[in-house]
PDB file of N, CA and C in Angstrom:
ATOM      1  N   UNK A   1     -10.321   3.166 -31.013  1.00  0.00           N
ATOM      2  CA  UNK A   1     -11.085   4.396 -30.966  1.00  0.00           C
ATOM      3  C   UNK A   1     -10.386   5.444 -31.828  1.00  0.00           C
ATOM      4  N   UNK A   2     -11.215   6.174 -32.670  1.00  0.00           N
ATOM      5  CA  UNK A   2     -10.409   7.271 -33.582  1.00  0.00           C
ATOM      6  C   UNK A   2     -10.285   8.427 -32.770  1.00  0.00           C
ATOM      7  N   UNK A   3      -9.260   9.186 -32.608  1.00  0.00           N
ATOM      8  CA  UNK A   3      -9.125  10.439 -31.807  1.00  0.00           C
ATOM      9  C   UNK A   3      -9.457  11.413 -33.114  1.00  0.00           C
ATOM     10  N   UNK A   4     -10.635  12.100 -32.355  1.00  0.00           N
ATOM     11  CA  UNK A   4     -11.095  13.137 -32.635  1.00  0.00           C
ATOM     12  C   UNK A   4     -10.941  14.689 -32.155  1.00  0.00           C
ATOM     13  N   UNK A   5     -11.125  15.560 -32.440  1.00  0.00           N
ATOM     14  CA  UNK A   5     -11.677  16.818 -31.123  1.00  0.00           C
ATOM     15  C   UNK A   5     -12.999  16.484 -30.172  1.00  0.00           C
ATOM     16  N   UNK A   6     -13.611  15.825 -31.066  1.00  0.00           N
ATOM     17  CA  UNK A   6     -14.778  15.387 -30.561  1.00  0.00           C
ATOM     18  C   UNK A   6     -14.973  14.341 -29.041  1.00  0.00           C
ATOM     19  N   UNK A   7     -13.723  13.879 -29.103  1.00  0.00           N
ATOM     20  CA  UNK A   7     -13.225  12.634 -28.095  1.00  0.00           C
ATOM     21  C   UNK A   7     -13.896  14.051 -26.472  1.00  0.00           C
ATOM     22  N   UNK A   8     -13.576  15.139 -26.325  1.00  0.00           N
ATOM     23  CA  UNK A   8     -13.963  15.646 -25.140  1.00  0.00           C
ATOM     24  C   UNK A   8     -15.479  15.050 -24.950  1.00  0.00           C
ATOM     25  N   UNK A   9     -16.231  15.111 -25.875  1.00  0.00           N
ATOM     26  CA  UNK A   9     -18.062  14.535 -25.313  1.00  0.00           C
ATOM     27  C   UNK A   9     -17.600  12.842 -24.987  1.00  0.00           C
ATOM     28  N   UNK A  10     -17.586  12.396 -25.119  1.00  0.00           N
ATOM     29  CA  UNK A  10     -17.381  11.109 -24.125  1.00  0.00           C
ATOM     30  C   UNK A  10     -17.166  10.678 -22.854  1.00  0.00           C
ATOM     31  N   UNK A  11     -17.505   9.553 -22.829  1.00  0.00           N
ATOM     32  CA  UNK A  11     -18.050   9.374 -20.905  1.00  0.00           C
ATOM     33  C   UNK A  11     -16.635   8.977 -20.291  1.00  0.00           C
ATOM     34  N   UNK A  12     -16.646   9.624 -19.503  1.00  0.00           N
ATOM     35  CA  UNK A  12     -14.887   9.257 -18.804  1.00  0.00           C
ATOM     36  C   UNK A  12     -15.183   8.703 -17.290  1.00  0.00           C
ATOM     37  N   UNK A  13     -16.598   8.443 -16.759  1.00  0.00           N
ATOM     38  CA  UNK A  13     -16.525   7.777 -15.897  1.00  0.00           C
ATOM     39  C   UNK A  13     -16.544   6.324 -16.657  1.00  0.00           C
ATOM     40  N   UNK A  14     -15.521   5.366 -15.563  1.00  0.00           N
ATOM     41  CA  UNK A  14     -15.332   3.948 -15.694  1.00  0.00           C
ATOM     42  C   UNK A  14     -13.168   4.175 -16.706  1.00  0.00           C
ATOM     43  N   UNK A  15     -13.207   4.875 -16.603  1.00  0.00           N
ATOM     44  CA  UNK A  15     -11.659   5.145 -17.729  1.00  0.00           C
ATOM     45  C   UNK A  15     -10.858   5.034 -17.330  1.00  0.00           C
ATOM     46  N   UNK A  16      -9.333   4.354 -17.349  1.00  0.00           N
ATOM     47  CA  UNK A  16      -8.469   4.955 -16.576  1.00  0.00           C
ATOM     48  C   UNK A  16      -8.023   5.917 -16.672  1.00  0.00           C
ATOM     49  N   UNK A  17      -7.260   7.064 -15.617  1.00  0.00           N
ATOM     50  CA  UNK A  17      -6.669   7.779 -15.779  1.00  0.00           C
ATOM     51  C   UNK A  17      -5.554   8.574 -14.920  1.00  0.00           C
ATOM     52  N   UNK A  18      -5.062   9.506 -15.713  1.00  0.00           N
ATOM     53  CA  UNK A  18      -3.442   9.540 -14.731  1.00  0.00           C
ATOM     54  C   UNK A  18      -3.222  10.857 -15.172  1.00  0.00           C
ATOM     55  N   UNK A  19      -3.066  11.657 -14.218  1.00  0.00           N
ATOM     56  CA  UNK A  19      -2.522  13.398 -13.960  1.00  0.00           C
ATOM     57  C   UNK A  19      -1.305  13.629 -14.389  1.00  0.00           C
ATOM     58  N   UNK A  20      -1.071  13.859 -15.529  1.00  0.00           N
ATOM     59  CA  UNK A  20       0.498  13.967 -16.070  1.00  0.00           C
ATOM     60  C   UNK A  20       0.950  15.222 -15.546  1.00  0.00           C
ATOM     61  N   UNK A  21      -0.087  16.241 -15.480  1.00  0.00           N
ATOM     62  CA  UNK A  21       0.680  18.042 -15.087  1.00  0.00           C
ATOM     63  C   UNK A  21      -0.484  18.258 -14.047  1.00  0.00           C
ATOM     64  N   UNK A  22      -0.087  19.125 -13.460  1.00  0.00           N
ATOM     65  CA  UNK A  22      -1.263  19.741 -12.634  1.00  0.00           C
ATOM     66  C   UNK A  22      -0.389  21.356 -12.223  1.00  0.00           C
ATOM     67  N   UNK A  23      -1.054  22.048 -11.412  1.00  0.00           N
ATOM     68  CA  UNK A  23      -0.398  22.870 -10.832  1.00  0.00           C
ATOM     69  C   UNK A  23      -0.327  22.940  -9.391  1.00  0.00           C
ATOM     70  N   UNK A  24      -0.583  21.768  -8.605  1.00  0.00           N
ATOM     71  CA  UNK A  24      -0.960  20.912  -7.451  1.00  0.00           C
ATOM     72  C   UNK A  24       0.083  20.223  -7.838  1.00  0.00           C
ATOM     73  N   UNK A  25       1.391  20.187  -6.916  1.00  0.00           N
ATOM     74  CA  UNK A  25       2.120  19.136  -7.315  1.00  0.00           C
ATOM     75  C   UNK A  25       1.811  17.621  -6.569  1.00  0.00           C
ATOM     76  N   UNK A  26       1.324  17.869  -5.602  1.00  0.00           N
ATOM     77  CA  UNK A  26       0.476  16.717  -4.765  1.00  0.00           C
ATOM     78  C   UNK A  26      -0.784  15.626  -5.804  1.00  0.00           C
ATOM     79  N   UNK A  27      -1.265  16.445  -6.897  1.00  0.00           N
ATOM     80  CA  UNK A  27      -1.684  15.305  -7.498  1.00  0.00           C
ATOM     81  C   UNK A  27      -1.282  15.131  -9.130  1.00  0.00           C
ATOM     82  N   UNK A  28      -0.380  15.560  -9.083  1.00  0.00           N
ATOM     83  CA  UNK A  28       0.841  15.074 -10.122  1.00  0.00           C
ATOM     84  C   UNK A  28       0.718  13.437 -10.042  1.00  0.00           C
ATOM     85  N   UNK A  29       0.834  12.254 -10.880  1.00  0.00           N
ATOM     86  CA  UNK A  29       0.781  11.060 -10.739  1.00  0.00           C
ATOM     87  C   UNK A  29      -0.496  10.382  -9.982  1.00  0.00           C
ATOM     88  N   UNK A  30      -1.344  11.281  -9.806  1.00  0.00           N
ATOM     89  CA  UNK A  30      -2.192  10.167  -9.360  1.00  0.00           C
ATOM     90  C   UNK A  30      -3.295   9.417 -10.465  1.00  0.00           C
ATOM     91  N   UNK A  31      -3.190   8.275 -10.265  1.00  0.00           N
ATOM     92  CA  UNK A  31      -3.587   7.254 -11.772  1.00  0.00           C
ATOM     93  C   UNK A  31      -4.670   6.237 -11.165  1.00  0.00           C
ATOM     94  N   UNK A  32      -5.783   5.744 -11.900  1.00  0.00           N
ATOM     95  CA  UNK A  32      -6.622   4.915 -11.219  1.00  0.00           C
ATOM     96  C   UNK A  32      -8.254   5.052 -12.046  1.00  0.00           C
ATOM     97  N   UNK A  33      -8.826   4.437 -11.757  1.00  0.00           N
ATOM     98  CA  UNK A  33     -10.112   5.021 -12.504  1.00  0.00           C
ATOM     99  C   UNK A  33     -10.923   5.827 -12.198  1.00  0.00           C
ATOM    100  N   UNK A  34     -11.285   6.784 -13.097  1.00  0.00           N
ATOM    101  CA  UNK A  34     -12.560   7.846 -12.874  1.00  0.00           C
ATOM    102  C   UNK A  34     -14.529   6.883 -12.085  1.00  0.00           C
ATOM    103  N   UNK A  35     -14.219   7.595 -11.391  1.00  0.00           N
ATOM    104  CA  UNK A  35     -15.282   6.594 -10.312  1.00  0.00           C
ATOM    105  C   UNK A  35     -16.232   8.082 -10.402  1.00  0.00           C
ATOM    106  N   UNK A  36     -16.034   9.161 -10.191  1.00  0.00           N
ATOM    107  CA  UNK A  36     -17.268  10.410 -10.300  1.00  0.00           C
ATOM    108  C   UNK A  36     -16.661  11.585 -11.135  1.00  0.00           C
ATOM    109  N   UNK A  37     -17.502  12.098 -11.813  1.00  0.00           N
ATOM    110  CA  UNK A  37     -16.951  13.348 -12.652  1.00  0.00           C
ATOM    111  C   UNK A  37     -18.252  14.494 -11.850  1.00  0.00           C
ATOM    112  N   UNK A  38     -17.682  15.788 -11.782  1.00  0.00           N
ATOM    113  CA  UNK A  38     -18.379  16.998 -11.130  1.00  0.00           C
ATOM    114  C   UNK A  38     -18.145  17.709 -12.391  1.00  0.00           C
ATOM    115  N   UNK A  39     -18.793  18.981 -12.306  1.00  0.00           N
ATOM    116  CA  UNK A  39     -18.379  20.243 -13.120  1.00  0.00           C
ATOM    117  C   UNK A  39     -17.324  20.671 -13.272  1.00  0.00           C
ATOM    118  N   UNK A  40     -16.650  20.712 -12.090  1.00  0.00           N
ATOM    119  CA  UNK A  40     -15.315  21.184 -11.994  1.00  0.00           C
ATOM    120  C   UNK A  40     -14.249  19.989 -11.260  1.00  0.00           C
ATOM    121  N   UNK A  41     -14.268  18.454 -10.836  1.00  0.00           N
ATOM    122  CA  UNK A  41     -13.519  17.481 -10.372  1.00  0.00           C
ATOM    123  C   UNK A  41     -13.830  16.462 -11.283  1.00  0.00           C
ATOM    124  N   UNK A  42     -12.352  15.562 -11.058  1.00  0.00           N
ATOM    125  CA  UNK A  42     -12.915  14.124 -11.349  1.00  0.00           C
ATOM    126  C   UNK A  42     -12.549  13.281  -9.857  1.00  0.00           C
ATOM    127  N   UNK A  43     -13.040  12.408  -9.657  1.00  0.00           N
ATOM    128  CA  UNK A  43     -13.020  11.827  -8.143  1.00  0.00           C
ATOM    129  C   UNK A  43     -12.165   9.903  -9.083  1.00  0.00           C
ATOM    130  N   UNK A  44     -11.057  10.007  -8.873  1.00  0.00           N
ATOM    131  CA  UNK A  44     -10.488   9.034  -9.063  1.00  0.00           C
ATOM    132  C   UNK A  44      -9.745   8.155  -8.077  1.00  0.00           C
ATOM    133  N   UNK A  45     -10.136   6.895  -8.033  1.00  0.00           N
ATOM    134  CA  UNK A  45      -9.954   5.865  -7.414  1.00  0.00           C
ATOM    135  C   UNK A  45      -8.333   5.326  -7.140  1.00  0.00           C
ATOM    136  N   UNK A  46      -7.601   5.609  -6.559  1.00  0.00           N
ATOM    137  CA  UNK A  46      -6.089   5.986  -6.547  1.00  0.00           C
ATOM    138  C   UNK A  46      -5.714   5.111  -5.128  1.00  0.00           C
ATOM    139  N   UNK A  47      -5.315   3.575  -5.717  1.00  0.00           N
ATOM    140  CA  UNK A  47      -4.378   2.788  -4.343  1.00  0.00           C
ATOM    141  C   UNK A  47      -5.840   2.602  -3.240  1.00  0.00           C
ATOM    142  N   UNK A  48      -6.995   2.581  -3.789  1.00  0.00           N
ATOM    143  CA  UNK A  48      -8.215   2.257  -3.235  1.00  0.00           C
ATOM    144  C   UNK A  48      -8.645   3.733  -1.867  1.00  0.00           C
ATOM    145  N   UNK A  49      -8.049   4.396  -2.282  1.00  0.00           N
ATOM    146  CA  UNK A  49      -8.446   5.651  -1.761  1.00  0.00           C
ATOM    147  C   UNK A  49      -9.065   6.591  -2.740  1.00  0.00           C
ATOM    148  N   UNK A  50     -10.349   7.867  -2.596  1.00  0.00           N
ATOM    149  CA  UNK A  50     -10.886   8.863  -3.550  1.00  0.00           C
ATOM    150  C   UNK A  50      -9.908  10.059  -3.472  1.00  0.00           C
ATOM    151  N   UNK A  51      -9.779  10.098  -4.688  1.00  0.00           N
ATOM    152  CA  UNK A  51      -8.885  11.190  -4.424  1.00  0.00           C
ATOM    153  C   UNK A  51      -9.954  12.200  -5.999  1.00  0.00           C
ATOM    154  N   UNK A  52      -9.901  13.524  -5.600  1.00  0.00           N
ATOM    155  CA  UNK A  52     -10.632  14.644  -6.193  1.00  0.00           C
ATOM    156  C   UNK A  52      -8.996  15.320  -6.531  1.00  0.00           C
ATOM    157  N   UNK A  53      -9.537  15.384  -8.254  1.00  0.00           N
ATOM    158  CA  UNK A  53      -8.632  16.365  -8.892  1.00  0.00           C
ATOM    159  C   UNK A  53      -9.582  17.762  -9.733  1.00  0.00           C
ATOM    160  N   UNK A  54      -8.961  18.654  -9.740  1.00  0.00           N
ATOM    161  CA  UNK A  54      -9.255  19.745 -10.093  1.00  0.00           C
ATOM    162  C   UNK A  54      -9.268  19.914 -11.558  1.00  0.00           C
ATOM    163  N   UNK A  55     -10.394  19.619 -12.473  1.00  0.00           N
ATOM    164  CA  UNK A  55      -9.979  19.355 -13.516  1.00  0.00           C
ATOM    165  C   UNK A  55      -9.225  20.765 -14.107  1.00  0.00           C
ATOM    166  N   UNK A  56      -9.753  22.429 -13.737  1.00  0.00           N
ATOM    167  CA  UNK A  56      -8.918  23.129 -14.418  1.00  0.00           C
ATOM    168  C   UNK A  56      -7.942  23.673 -14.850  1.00  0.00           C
ATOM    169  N   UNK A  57      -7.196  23.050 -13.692  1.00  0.00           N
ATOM    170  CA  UNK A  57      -5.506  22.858 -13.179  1.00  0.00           C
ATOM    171  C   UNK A  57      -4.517  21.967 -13.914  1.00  0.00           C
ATOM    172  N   UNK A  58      -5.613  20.825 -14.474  1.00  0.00           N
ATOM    173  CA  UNK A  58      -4.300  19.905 -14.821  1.00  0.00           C
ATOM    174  C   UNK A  58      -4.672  19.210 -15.717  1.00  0.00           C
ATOM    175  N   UNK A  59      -3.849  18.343 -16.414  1.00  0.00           N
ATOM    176  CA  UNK A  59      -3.340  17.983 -17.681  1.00  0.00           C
ATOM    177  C   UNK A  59      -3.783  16.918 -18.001  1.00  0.00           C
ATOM    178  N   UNK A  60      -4.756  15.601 -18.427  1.00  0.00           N
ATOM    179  CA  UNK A  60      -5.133  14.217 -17.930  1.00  0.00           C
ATOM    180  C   UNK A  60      -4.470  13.202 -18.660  1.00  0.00           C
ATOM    181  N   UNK A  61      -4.632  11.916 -18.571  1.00  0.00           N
ATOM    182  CA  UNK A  61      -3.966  10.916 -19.849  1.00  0.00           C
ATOM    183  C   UNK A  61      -5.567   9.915 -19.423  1.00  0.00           C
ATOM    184  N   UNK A  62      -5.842   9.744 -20.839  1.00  0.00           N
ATOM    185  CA  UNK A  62      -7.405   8.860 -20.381  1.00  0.00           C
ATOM    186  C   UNK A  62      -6.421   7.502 -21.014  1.00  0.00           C
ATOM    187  N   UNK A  63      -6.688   5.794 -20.788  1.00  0.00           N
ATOM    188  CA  UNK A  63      -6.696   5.008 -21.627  1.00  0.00           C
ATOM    189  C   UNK A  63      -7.906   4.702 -21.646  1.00  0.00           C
ATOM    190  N   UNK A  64      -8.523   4.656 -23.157  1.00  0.00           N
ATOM    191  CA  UNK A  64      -9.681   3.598 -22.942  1.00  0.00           C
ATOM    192  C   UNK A  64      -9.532   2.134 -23.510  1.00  0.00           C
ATOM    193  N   UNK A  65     -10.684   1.555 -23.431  1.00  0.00           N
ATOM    194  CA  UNK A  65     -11.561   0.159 -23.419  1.00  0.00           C
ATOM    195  C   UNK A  65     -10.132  -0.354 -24.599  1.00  0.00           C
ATOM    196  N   UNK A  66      -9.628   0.442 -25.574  1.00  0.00           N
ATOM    197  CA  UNK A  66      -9.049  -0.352 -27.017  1.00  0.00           C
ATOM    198  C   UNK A  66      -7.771  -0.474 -26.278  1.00  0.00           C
ATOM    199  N   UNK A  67      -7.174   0.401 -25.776  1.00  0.00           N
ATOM    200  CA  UNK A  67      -5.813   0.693 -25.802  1.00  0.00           C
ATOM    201  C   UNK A  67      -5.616   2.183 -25.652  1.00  0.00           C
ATOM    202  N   UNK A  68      -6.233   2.755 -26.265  1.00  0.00           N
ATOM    203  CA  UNK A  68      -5.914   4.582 -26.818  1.00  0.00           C
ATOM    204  C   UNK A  68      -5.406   4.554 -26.000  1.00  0.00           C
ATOM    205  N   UNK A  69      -4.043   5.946 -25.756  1.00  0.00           N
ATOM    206  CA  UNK A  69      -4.186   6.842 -24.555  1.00  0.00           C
ATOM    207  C   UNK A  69      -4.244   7.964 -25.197  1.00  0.00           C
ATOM    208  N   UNK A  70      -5.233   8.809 -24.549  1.00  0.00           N
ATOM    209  CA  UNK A  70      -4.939  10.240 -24.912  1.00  0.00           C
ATOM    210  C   UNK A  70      -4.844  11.258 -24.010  1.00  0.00           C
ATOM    211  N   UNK A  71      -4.237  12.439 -24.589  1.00  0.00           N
ATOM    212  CA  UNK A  71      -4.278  13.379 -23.479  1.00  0.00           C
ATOM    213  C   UNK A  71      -4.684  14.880 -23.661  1.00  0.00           C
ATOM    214  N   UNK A  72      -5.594  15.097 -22.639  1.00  0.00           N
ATOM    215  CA  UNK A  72      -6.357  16.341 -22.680  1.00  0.00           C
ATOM    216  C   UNK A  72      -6.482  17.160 -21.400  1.00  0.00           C
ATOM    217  N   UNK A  73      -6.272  18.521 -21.835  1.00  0.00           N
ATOM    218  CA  UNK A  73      -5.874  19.143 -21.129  1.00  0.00           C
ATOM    219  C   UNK A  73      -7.408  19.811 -20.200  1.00  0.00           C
ATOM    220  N   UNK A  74      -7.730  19.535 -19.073  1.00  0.00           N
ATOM    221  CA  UNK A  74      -8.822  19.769 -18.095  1.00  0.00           C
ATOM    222  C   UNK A  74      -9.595  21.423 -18.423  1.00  0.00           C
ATOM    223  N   UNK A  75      -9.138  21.814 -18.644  1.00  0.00           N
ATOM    224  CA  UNK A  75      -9.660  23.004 -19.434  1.00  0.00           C
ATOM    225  C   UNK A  75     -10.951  22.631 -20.292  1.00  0.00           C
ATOM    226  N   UNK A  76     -11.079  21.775 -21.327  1.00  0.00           N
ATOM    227  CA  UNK A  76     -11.526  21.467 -22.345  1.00  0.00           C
ATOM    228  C   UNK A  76     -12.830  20.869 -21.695  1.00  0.00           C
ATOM    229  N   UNK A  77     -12.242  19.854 -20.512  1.00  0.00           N
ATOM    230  CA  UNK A  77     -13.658  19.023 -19.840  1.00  0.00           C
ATOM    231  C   UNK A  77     -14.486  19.830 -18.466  1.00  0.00           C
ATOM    232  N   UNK A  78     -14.303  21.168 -18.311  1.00  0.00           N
ATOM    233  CA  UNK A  78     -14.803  21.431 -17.615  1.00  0.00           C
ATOM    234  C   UNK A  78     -16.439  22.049 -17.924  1.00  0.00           C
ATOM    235  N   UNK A  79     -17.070  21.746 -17.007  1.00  0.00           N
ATOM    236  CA  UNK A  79     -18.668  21.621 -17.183  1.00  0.00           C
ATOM    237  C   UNK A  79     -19.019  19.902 -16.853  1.00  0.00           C
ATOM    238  N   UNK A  80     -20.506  19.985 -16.578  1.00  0.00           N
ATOM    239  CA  UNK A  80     -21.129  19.087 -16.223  1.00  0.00           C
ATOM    240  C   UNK A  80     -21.458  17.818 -17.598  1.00  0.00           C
ATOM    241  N   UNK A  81     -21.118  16.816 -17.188  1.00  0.00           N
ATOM    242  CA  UNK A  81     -20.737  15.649 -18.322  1.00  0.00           C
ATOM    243  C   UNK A  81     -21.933  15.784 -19.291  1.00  0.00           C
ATOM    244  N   UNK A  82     -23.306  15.835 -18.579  1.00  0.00           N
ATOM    245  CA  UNK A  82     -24.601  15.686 -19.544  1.00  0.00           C
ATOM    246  C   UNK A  82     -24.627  17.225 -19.884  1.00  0.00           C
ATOM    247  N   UNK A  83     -24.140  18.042 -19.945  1.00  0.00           N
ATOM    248  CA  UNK A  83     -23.753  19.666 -20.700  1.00  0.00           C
ATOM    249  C   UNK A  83     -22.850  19.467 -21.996  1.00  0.00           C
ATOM    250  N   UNK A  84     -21.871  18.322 -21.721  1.00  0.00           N
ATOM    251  CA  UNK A  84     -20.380  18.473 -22.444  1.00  0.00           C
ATOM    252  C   UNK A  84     -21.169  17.646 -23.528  1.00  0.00           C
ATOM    253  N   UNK A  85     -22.074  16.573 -23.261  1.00  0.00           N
ATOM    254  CA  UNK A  85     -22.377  16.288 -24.898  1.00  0.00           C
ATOM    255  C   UNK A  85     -23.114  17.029 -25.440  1.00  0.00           C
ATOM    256  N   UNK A  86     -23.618  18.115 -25.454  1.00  0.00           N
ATOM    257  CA  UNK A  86     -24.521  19.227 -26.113  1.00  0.00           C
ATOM    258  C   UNK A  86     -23.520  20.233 -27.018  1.00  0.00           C
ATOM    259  N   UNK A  87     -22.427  20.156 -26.168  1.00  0.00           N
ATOM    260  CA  UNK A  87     -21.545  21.087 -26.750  1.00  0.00           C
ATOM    261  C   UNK A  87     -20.725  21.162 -27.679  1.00  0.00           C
ATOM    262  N   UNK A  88     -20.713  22.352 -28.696  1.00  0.00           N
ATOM    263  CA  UNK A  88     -20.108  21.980 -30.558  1.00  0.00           C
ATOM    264  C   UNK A  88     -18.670  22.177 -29.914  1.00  0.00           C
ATOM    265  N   UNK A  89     -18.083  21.546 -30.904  1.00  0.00           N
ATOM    266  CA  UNK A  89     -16.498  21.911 -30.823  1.00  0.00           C
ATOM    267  C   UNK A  89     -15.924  22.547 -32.192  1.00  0.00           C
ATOM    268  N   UNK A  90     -15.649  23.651 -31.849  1.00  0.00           N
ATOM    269  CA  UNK A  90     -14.636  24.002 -32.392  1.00  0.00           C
ATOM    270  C   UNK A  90     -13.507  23.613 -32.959  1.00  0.00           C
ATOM    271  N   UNK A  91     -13.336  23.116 -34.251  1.00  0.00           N
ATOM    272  CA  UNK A  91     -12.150  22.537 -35.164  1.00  0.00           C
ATOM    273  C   UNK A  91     -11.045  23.835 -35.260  1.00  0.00           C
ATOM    274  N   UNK A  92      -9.753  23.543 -34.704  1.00  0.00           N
ATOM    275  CA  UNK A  92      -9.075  24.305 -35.060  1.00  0.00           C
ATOM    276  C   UNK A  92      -8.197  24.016 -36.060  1.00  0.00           C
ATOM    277  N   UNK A  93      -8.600  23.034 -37.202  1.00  0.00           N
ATOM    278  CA  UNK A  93      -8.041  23.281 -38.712  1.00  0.00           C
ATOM    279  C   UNK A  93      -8.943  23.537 -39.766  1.00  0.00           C
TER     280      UNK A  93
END
């Protein structure tokens, strides 16, 4: 997968993923797959328990389907998933 800016419109339910920062130190490390995305949560599947992270708080690491990992900061993905592909991005070079 080529990392883009663009990589925020993509579907991150089914992804793995893992909370590198938060400001919740309680879900610091929690890693597993994105099972529901909200406006403002992702509901990830963690040791077969749901666990809801706050996306505006914290920091994510996605791997996808190739290998990638990337990391993006919850700020960027907040809003409703079928909103986030409508939305231009801003190139900051």
């Amino acid at each position: 997968m080529k990392v883009t800016p663009d990589i925020i419109r993509c579907e991150f339910i089914g992804t793995e993923a893992k909370v590198a920062k938060s400001t919740n130190p309680s879900c610091v490390g929690i890693r597993g797959k994105v099972i529901d995305e909200t406006k403002n949560t992702f509901t990830i599947l963690h040791n077969g328990e749901r666990k809801m992270v706050i996306k505006d708080t914290s920091v994510f690491h996605f791997k996808f389907s190739d290998g990638t990992v990337v990391e993006i900061d919850g700020k960027l993905l907040l809003g409703r998933p079928e909103d986030r592909l409508k939305k231009r991005v801003r190139r900051l070079w």
